[in-house]
C-alpha atoms as a PDB file:
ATOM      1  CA  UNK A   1      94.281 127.588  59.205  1.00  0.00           C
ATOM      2  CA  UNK A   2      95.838 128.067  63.002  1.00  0.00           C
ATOM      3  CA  UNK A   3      96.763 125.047  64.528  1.00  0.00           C
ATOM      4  CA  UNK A   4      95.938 126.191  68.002  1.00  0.00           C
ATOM      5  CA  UNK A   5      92.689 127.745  69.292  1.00  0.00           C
ATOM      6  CA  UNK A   6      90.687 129.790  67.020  1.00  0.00           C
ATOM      7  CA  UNK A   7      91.632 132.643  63.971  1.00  0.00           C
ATOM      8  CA  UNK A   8      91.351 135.627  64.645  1.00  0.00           C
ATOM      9  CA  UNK A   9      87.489 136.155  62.469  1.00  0.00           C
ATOM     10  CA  UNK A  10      86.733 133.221  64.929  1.00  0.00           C
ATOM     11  CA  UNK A  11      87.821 135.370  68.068  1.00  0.00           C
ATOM     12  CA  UNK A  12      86.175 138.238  67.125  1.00  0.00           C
ATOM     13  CA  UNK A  13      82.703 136.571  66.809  1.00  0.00           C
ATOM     14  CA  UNK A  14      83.083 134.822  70.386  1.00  0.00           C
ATOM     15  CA  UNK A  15      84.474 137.607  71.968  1.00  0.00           C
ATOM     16  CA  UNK A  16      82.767 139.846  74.976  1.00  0.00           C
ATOM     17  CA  UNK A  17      84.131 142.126  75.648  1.00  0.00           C
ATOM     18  CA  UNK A  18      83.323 145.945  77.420  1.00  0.00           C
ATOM     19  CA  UNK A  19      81.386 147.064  74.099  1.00  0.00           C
ATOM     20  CA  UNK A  20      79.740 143.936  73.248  1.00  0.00           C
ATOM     21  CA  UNK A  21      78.260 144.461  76.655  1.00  0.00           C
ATOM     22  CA  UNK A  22      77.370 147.682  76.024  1.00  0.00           C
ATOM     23  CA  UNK A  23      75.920 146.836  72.846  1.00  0.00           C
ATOM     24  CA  UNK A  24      73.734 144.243  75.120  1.00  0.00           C
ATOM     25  CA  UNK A  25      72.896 146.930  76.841  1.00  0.00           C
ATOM     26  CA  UNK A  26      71.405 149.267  74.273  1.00  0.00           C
ATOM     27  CA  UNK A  27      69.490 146.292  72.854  1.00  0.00           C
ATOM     28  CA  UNK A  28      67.577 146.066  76.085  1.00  0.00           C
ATOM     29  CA  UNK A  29      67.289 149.395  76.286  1.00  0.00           C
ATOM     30  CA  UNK A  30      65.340 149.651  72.359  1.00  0.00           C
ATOM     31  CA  UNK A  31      64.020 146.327  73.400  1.00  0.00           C
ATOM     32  CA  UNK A  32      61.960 147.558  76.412  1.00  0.00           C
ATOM     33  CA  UNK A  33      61.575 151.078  74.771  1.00  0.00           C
ATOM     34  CA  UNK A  34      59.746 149.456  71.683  1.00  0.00           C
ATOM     35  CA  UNK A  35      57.811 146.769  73.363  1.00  0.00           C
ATOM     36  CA  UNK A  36      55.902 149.427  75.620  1.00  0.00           C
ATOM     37  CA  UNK A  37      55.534 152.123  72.251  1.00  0.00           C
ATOM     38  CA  UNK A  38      54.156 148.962  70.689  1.00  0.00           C
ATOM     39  CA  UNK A  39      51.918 147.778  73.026  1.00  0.00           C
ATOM     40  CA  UNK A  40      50.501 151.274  73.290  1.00  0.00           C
ATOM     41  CA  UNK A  41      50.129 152.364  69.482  1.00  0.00           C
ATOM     42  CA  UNK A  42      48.486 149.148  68.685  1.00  0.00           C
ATOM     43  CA  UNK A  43      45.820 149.636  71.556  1.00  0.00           C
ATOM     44  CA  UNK A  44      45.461 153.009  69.886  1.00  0.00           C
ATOM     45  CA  UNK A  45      45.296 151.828  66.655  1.00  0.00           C
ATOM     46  CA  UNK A  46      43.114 148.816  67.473  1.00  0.00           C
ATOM     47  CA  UNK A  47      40.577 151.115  69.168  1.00  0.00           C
ATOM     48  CA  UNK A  48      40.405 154.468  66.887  1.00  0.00           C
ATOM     49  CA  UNK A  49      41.430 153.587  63.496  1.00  0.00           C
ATOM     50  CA  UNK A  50      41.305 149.760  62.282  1.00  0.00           C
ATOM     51  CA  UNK A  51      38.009 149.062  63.981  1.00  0.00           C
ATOM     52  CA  UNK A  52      36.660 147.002  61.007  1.00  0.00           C
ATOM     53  CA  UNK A  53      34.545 144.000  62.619  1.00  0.00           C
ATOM     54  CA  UNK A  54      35.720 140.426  61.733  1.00  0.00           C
ATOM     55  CA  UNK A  55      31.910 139.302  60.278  1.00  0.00           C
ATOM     56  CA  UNK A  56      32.312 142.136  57.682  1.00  0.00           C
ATOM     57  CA  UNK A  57      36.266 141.624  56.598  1.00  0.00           C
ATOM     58  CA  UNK A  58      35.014 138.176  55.582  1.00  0.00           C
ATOM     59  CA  UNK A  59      32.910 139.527  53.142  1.00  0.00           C
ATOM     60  CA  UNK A  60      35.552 141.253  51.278  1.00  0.00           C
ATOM     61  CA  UNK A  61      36.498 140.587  48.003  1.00  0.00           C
ATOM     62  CA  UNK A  62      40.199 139.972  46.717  1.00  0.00           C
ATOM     63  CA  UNK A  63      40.689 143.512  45.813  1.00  0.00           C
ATOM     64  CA  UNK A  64      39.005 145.459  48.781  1.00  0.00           C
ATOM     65  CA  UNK A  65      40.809 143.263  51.381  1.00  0.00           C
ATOM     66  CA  UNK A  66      43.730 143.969  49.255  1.00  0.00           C
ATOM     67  CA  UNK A  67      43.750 147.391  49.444  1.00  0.00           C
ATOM     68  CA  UNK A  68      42.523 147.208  53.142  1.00  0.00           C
ATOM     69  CA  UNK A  69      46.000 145.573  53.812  1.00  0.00           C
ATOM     70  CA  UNK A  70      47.952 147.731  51.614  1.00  0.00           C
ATOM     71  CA  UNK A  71      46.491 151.239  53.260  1.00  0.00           C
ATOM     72  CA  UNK A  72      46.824 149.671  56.827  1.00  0.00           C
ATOM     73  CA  UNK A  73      50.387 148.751  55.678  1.00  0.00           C
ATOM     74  CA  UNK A  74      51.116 152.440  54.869  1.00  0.00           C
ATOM     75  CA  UNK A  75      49.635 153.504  58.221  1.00  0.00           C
ATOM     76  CA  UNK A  76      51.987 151.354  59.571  1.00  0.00           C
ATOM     77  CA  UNK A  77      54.957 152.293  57.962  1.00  0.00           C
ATOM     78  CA  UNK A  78      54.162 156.249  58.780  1.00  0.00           C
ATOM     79  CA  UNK A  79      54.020 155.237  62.265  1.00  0.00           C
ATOM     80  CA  UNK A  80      56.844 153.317  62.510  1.00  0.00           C
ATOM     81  CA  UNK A  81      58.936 156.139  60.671  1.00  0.00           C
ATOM     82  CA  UNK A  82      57.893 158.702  63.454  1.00  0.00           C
ATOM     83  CA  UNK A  83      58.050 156.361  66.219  1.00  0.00           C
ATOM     84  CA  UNK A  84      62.069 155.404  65.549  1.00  0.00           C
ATOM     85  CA  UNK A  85      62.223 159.497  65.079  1.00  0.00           C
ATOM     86  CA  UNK A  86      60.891 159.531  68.570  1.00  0.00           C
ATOM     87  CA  UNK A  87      63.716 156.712  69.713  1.00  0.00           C
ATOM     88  CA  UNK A  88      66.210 158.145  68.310  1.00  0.00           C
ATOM     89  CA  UNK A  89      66.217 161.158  70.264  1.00  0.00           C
ATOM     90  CA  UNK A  90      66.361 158.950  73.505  1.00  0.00           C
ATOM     91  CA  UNK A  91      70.207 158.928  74.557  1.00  0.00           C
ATOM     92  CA  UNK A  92      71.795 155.723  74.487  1.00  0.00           C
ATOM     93  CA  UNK A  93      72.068 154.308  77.846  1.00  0.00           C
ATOM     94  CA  UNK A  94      75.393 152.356  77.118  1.00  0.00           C
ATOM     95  CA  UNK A  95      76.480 155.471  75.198  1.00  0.00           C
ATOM     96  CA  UNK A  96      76.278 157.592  78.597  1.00  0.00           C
ATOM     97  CA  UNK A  97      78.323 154.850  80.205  1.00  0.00           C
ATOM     98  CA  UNK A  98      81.052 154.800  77.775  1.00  0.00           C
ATOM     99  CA  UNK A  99      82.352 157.446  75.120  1.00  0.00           C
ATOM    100  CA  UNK A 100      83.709 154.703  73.330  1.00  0.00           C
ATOM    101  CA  UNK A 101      80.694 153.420  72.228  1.00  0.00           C
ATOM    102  CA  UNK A 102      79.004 154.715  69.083  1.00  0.00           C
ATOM    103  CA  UNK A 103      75.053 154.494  70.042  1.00  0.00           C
ATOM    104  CA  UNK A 104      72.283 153.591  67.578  1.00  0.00           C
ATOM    105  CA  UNK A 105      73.920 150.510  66.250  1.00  0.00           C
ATOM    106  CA  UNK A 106      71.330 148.517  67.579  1.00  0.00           C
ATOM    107  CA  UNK A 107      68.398 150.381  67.206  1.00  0.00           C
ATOM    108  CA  UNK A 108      67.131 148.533  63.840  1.00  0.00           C
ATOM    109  CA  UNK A 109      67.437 145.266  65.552  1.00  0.00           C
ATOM    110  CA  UNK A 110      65.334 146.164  67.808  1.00  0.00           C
ATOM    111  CA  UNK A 111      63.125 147.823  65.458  1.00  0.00           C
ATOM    112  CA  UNK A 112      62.753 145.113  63.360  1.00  0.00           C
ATOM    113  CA  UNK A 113      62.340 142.133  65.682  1.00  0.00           C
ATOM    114  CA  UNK A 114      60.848 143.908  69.038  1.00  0.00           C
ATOM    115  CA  UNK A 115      58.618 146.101  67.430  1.00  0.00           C
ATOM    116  CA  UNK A 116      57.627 145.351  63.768  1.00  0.00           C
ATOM    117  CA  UNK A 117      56.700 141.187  64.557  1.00  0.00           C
ATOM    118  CA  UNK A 118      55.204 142.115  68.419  1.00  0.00           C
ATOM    119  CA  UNK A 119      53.345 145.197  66.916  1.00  0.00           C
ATOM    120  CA  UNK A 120      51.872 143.078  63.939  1.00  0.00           C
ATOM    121  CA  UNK A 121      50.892 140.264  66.083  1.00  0.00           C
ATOM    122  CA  UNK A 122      48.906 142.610  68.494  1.00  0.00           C
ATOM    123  CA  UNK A 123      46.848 144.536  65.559  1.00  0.00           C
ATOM    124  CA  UNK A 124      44.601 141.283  65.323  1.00  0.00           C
ATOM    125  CA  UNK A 125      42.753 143.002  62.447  1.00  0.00           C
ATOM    126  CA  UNK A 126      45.378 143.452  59.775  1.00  0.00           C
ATOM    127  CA  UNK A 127      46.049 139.449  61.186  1.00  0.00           C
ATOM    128  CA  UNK A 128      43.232 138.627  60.076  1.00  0.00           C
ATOM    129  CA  UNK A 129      42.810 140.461  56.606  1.00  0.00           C
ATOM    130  CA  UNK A 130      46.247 138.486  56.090  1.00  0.00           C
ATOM    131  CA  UNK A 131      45.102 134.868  56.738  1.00  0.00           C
ATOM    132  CA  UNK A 132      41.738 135.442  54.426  1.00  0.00           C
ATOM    133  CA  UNK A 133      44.277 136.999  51.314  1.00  0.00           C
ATOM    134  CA  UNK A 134      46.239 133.835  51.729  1.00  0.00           C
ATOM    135  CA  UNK A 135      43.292 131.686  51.252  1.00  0.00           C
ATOM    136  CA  UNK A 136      41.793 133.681  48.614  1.00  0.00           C
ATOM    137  CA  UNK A 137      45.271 133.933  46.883  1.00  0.00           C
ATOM    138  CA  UNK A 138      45.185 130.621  45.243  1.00  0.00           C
ATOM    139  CA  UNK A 139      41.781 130.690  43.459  1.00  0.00           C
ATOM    140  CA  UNK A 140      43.311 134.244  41.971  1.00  0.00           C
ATOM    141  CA  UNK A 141      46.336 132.799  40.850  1.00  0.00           C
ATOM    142  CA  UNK A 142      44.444 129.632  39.308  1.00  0.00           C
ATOM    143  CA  UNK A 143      42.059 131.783  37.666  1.00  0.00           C
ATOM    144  CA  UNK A 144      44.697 133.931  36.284  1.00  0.00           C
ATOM    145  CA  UNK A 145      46.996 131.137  34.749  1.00  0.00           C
ATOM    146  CA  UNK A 146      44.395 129.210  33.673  1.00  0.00           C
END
C-alpha cells in the first residue's frame, strides 16, 4: 500500500493520456459507424425479410415462435459477421493520427453495445416474439417439472 497518492494499477486506470484519447476517438468513430449500419439494416430487415404481422405471431405456439426466434437469431448473427467484415476494413481514424496506436481495439465495444442492443431494439418483431416466449416460458417449464 503507498502512503501517498495512488499505486501505480490505480494510475493506470485514471490516467488520459494521448492514446486513451485516441482510443476515445476510435470508439466514436465505430460508435457513429454502427449506429447508421444499424439503423439501416434493420429498416431493411424490418421491411423485406421479418415482415410477420403482430396478430399472427400471437398465435404461435411455444415451438414455432421458438424456432421463429432462433432462425431470426441466425440471420442476425450472419449479418452481424459481414457487417464487422465491412468495419473492419474502414481505417482507424485515431490510427491515421498516430502510429502508435494499434487500431481495432475498440471495435467489439462498439459492436456489442452500439450495434447489437440499438439493432435489437429497432427490429420490433423479433421484440416481440421475445416478450410472448417469456410469457409462454413458465407454463412450459411447469408442465415439464410437474
Amino acid at each position: 500500500m503507498v502512503k501517498n497518492g495512488l499505486t501505480a494499477e490505480e494510475k493506470k486506470i485514471v490516467s488520459f493520456d494521448k492514446i486513451r484519447f485516441l482510443k476515445f476517438v476510435e470508439l466514436l468513430q465505430y460508435t457513429t459507424i454502427f449506429y447508421f449500419i444499424a439503423i439501416l439494416i434493420s429498416k431493411f430487415l424490418n421491411k423485406y425479410l421479418f415482415t410477420t404481422k403482430e396478430k399472427e405471431i400471437k398465435k404461435y405456439g411455444f415451438m414455432k415462435l421458438s424456432f421463429s426466434i432462433i432462425l431470426q437469431l441466425f440471420i442476425l448473427i450472419i449479418t452481424f459477421f459481414y457487417i464487422r467484415k465491412i468495419v473492419k476494413a474502414i481505417p482507424s481514424i485515431a490510427s491515421l493520427i498516430s502510429k502508435d496506436f494499434i487500431p481495432l481495439t475498440t471495435l467489439e465495444y462498439s459492436m456489442h453495445i452500439a450495434f447489437v442492443f440499438f439493432f435489437l431494439e429497432i427490429i420490433k418483431n423479433l421484440k416481440l416474439k421475445i416478450s410472448l416466449i417469456e410469457e409462454k416460458l413458465p407454463g412450459i417449464l411447469n408442465k415439464l417439472f410437474e
